[in-house]
PDB file of N, CA and C in Angstrom:
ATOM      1  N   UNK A   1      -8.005  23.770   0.426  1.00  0.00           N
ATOM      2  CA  UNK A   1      -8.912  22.816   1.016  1.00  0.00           C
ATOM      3  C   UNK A   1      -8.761  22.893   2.536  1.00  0.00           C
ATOM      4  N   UNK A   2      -9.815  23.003   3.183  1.00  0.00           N
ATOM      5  CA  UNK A   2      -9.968  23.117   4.368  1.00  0.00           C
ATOM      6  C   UNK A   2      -9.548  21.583   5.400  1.00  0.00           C
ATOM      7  N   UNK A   3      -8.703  21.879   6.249  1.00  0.00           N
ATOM      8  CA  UNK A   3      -7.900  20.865   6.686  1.00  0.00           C
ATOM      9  C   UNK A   3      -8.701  19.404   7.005  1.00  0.00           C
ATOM     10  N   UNK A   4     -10.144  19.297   7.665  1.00  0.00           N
ATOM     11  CA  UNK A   4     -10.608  18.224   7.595  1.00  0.00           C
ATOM     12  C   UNK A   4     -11.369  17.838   6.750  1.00  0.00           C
ATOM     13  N   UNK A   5     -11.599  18.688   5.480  1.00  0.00           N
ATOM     14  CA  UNK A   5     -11.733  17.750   4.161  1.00  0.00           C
ATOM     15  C   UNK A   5     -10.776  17.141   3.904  1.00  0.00           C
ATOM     16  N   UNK A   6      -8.989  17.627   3.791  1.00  0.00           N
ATOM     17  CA  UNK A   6      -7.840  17.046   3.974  1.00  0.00           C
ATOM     18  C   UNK A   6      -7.992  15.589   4.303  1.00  0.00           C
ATOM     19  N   UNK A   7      -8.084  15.803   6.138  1.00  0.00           N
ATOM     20  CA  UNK A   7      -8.562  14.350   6.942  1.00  0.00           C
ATOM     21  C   UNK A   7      -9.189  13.670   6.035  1.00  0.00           C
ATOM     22  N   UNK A   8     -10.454  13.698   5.783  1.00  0.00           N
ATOM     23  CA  UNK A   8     -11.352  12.609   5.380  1.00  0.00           C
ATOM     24  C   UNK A   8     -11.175  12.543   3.572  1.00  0.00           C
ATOM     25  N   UNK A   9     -10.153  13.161   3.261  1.00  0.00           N
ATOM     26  CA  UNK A   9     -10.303  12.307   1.966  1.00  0.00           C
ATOM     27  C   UNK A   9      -8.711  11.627   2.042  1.00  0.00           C
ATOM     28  N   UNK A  10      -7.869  11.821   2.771  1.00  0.00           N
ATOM     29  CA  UNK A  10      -6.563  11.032   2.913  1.00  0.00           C
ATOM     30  C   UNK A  10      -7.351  10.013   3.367  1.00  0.00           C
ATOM     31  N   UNK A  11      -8.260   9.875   4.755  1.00  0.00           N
ATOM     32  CA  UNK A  11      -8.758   8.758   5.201  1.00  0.00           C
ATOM     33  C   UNK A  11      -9.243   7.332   4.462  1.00  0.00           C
ATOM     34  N   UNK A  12     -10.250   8.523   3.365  1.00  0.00           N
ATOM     35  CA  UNK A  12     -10.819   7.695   2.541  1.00  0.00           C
ATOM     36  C   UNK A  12      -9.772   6.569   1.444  1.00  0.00           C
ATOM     37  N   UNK A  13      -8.617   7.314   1.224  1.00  0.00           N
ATOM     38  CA  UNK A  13      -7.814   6.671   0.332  1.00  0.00           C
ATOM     39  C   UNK A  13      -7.558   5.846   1.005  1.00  0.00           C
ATOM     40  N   UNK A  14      -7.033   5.664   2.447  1.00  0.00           N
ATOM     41  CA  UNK A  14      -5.960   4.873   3.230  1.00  0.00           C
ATOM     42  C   UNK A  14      -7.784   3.575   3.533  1.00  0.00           C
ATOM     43  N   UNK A  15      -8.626   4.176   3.760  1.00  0.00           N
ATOM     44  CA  UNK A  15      -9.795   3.180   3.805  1.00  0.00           C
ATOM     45  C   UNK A  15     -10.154   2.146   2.391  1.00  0.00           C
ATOM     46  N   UNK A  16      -9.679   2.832   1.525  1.00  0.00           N
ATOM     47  CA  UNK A  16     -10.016   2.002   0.456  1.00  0.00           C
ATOM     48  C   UNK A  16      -9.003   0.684  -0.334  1.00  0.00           C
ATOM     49  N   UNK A  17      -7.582   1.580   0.319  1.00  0.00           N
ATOM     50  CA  UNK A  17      -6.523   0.753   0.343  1.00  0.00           C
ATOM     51  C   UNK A  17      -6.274  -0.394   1.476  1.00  0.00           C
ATOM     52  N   UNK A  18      -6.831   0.003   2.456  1.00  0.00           N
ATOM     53  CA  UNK A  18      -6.897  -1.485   3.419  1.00  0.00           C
ATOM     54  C   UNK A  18      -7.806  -2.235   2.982  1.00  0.00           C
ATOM     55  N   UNK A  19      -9.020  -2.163   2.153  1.00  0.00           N
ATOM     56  CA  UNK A  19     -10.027  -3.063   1.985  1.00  0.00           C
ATOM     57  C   UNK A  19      -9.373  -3.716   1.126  1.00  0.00           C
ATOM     58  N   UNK A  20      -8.637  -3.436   0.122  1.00  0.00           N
ATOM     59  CA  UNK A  20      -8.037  -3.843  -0.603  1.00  0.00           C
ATOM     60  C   UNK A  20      -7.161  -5.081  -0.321  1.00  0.00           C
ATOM     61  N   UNK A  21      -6.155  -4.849   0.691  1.00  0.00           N
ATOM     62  CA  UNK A  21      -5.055  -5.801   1.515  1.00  0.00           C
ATOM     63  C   UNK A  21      -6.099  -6.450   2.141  1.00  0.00           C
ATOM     64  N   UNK A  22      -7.070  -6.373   3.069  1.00  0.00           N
ATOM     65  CA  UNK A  22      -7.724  -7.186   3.412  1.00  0.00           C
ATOM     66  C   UNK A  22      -8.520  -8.224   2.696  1.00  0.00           C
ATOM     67  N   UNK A  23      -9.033  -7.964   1.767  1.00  0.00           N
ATOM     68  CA  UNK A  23      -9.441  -8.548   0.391  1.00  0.00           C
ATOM     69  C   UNK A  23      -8.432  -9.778   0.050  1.00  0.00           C
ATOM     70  N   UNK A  24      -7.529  -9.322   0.089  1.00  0.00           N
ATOM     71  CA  UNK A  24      -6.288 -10.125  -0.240  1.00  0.00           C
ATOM     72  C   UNK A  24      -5.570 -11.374   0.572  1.00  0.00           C
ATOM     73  N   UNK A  25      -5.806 -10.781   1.712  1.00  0.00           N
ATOM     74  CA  UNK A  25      -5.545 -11.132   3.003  1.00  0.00           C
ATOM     75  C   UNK A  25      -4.046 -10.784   3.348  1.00  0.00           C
ATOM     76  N   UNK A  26      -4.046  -9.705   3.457  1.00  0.00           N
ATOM     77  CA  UNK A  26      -2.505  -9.363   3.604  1.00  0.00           C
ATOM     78  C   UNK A  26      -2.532  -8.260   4.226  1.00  0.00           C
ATOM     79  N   UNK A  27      -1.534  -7.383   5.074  1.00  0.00           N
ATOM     80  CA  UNK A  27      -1.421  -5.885   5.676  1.00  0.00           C
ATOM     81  C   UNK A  27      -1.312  -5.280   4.780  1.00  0.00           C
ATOM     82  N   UNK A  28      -1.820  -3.843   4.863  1.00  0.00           N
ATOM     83  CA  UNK A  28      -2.115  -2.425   4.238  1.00  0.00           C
ATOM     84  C   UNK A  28      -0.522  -2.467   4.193  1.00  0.00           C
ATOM     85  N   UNK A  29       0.681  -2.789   5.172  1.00  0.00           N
ATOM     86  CA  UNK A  29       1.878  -2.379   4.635  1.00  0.00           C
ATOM     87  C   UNK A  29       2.250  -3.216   3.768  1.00  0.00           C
ATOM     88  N   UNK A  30       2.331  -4.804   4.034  1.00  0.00           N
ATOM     89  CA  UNK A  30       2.718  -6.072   2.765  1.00  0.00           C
ATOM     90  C   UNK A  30       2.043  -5.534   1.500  1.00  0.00           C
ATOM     91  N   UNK A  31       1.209  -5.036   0.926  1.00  0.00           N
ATOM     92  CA  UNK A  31       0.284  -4.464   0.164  1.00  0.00           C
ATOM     93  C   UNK A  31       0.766  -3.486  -0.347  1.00  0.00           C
ATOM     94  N   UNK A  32       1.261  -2.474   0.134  1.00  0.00           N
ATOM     95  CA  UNK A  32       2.546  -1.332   0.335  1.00  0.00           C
ATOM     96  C   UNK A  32       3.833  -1.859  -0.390  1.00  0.00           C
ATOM     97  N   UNK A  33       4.448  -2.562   0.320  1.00  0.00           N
ATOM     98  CA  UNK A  33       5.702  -2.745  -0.640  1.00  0.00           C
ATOM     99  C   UNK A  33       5.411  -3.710  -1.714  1.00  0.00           C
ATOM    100  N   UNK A  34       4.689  -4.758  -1.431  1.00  0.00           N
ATOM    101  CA  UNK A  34       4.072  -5.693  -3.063  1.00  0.00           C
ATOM    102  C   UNK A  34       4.226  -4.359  -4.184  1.00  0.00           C
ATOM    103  N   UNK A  35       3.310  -3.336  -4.142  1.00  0.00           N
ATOM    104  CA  UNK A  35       3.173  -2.385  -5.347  1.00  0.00           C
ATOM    105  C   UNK A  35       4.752  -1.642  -5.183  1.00  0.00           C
ATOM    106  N   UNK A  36       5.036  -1.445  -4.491  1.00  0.00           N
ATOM    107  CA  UNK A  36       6.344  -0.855  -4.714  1.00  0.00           C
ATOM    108  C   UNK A  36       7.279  -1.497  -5.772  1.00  0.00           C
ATOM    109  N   UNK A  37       6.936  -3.121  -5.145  1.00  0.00           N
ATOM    110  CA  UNK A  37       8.053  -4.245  -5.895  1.00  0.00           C
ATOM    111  C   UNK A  37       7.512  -3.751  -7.180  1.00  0.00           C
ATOM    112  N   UNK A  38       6.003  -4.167  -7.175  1.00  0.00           N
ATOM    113  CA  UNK A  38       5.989  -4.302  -8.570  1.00  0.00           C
ATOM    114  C   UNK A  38       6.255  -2.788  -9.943  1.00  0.00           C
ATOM    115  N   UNK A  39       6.442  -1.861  -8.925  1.00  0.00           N
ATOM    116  CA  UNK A  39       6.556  -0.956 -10.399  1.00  0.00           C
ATOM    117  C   UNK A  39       7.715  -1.283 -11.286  1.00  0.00           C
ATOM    118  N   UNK A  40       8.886  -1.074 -10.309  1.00  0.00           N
ATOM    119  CA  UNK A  40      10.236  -1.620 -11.577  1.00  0.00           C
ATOM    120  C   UNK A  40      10.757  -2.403 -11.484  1.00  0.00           C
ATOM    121  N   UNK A  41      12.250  -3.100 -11.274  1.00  0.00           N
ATOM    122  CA  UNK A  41      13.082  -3.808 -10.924  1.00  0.00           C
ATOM    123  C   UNK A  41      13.920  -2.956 -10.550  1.00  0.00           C
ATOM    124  N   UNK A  42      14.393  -1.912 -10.358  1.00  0.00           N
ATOM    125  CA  UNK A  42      15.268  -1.223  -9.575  1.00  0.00           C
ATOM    126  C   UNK A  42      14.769  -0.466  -8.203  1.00  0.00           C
ATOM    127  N   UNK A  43      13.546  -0.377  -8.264  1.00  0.00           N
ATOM    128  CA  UNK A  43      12.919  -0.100  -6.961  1.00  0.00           C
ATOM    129  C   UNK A  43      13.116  -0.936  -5.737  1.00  0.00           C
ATOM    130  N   UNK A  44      14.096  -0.492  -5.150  1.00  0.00           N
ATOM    131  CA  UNK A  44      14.136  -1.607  -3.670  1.00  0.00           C
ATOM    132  C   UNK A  44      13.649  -1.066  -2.508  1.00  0.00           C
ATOM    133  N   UNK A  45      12.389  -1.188  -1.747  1.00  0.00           N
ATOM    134  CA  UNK A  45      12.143  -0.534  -0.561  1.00  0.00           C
ATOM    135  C   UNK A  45      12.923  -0.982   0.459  1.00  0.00           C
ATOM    136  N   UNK A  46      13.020  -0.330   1.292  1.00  0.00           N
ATOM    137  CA  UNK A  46      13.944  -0.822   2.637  1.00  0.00           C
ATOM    138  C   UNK A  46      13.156  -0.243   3.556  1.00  0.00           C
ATOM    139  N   UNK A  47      12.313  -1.446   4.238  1.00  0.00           N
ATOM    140  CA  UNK A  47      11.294  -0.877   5.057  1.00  0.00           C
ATOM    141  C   UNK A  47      11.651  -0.719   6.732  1.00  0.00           C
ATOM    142  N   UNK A  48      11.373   0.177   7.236  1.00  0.00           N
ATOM    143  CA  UNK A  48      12.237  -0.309   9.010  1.00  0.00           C
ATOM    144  C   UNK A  48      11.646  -1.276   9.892  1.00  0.00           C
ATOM    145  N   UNK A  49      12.278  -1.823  10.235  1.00  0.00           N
ATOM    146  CA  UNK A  49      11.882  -3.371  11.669  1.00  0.00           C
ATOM    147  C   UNK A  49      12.268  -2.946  12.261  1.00  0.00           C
ATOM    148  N   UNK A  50      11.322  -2.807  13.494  1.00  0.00           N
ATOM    149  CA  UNK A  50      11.748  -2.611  14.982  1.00  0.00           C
ATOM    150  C   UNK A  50      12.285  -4.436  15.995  1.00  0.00           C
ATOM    151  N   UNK A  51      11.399  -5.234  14.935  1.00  0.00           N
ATOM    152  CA  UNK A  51      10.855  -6.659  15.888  1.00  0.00           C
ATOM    153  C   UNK A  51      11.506  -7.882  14.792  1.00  0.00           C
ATOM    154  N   UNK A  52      11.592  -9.114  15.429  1.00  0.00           N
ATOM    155  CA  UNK A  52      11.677  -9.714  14.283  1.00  0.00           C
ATOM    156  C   UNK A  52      10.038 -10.356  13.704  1.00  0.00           C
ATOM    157  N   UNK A  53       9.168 -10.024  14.478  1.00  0.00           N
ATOM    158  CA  UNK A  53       7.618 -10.384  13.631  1.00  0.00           C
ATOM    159  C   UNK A  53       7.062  -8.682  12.357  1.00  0.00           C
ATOM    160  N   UNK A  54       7.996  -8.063  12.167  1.00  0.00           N
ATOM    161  CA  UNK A  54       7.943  -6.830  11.466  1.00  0.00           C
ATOM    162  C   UNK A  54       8.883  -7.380  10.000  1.00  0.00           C
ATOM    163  N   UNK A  55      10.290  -8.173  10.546  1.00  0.00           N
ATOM    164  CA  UNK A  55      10.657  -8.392   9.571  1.00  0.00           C
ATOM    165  C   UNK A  55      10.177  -9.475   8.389  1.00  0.00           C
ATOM    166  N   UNK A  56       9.406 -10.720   9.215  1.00  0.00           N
ATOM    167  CA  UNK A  56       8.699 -11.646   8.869  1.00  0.00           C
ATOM    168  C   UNK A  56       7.801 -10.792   7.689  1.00  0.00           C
ATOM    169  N   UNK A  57       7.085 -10.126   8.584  1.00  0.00           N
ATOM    170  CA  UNK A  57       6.184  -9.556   7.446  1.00  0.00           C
ATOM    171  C   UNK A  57       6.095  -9.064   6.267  1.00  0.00           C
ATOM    172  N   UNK A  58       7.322  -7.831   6.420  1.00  0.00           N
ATOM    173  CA  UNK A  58       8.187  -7.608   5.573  1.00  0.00           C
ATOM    174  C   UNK A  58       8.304  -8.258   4.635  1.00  0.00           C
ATOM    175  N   UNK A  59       9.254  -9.508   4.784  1.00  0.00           N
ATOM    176  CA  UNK A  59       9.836 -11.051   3.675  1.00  0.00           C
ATOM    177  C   UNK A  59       7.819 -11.365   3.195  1.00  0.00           C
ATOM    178  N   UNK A  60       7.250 -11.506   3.875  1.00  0.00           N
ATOM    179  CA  UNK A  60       6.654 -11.934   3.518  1.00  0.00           C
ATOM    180  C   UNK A  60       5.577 -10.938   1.952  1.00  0.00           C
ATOM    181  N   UNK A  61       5.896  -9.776   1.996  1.00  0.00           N
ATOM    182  CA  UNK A  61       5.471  -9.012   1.285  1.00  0.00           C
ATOM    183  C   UNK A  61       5.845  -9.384  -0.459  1.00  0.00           C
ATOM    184  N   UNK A  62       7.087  -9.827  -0.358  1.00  0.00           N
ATOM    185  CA  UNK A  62       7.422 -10.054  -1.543  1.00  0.00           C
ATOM    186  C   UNK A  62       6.962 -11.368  -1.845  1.00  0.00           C
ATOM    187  N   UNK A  63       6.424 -11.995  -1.368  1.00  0.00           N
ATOM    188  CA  UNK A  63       5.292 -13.177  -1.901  1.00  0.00           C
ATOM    189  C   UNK A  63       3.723 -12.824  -2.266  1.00  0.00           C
ATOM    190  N   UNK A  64       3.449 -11.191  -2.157  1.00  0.00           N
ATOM    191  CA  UNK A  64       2.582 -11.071  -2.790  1.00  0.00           C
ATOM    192  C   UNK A  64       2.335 -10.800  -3.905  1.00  0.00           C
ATOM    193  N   UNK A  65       1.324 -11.176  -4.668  1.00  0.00           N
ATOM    194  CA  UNK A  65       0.780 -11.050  -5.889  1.00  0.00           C
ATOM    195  C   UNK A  65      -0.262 -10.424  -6.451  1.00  0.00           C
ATOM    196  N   UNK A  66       0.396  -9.206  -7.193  1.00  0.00           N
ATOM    197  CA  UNK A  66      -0.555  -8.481  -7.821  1.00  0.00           C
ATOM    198  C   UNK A  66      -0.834  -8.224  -9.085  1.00  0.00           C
ATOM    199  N   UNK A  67      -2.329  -8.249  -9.290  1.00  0.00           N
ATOM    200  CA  UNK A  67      -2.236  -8.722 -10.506  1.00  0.00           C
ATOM    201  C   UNK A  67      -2.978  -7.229 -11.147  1.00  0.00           C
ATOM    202  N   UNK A  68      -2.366  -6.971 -12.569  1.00  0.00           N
ATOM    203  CA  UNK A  68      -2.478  -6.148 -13.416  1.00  0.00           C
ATOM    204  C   UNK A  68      -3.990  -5.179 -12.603  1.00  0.00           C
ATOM    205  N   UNK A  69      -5.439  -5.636 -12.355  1.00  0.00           N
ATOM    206  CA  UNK A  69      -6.085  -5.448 -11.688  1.00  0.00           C
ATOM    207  C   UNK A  69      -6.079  -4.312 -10.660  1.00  0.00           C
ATOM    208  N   UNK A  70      -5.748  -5.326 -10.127  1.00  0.00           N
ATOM    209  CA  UNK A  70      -4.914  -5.080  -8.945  1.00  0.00           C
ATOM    210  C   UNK A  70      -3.958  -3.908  -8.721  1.00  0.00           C
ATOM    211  N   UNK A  71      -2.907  -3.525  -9.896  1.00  0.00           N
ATOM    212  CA  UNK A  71      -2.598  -2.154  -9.837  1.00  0.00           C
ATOM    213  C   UNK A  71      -2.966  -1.093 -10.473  1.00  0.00           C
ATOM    214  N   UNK A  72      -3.918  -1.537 -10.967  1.00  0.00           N
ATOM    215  CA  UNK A  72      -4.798  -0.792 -12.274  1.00  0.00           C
ATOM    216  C   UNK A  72      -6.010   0.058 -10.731  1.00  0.00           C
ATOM    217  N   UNK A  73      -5.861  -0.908 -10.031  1.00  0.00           N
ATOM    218  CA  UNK A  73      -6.944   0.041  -9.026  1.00  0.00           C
ATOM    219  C   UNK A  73      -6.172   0.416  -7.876  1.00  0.00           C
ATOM    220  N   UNK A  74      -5.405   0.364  -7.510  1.00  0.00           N
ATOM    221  CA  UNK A  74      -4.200   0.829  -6.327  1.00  0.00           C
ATOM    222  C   UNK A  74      -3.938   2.433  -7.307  1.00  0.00           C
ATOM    223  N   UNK A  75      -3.543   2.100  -8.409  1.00  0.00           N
ATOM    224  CA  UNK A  75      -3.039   3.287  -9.439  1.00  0.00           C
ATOM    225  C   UNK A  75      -4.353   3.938  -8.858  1.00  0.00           C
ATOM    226  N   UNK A  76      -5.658   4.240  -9.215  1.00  0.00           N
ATOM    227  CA  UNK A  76      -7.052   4.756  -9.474  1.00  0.00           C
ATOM    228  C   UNK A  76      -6.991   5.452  -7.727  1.00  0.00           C
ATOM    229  N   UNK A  77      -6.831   4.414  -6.897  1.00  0.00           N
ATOM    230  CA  UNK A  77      -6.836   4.972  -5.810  1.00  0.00           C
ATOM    231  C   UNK A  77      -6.001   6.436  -5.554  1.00  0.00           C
ATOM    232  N   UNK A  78      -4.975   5.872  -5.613  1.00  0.00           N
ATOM    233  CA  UNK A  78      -3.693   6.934  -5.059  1.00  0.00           C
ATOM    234  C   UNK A  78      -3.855   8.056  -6.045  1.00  0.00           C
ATOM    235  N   UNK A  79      -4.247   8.023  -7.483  1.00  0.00           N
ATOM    236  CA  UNK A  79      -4.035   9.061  -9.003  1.00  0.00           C
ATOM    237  C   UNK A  79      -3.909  10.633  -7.996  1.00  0.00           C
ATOM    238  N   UNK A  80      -5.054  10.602  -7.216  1.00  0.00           N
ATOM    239  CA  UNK A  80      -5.181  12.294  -6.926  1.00  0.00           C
ATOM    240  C   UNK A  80      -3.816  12.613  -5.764  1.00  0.00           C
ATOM    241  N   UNK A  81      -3.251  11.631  -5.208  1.00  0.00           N
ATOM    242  CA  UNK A  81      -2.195  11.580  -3.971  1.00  0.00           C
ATOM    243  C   UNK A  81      -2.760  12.273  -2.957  1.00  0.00           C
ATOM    244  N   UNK A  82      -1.734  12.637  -2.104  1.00  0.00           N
ATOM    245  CA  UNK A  82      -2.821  13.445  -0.868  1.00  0.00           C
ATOM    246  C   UNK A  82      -3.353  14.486  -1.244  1.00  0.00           C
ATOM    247  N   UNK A  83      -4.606  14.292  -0.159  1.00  0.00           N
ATOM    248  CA  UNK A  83      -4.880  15.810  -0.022  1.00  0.00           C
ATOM    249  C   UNK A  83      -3.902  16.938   0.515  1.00  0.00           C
ATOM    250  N   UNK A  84      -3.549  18.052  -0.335  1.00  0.00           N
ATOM    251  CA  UNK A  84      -3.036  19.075   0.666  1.00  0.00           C
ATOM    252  C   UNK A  84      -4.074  20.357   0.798  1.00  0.00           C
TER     253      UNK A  84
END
């Protein structure tokens, strides 16, 4: 695949996944580790903070809620992973 089909279909994923968090009302990253949380119980992300309004956010990720839906289309999104 020619490198800016690459571009624009990574784009497209990362575009469809913010509508998503926004939908929600939450960051594309809080949104990010929410699905992380939710695949197992041994999955612990350890995300990096530069700030303490990074770590806030962070904490605040694990108060999101996703619902079956919800990863049923995050799953749909990501299925093909990147383009390489």
């Amino acid at each position: 695949m020619p490198p800016w089909r690459r571009f624009d279909a990574n784009l497209t994923t990362a575009q469809q996944l913010s509508a998503l968090a926004e939908s929600k009302g939450v960051s594309l990253a809080q949104l990010s580790l929410a699905w992380l949380l939710a695949q197992r119980p041994d999955i612990v992300p350890i995300p990096g903070s530069r700030n303490p309004d990074r770590v806030s956010d962070n904490n605040a990720a694990a108060g999101v809620e996703l619902s079956a839906d919800d990863l049923t289309r995050i799953d749909a999104i990501i299925a093909a992973g990147p383009a390489q």
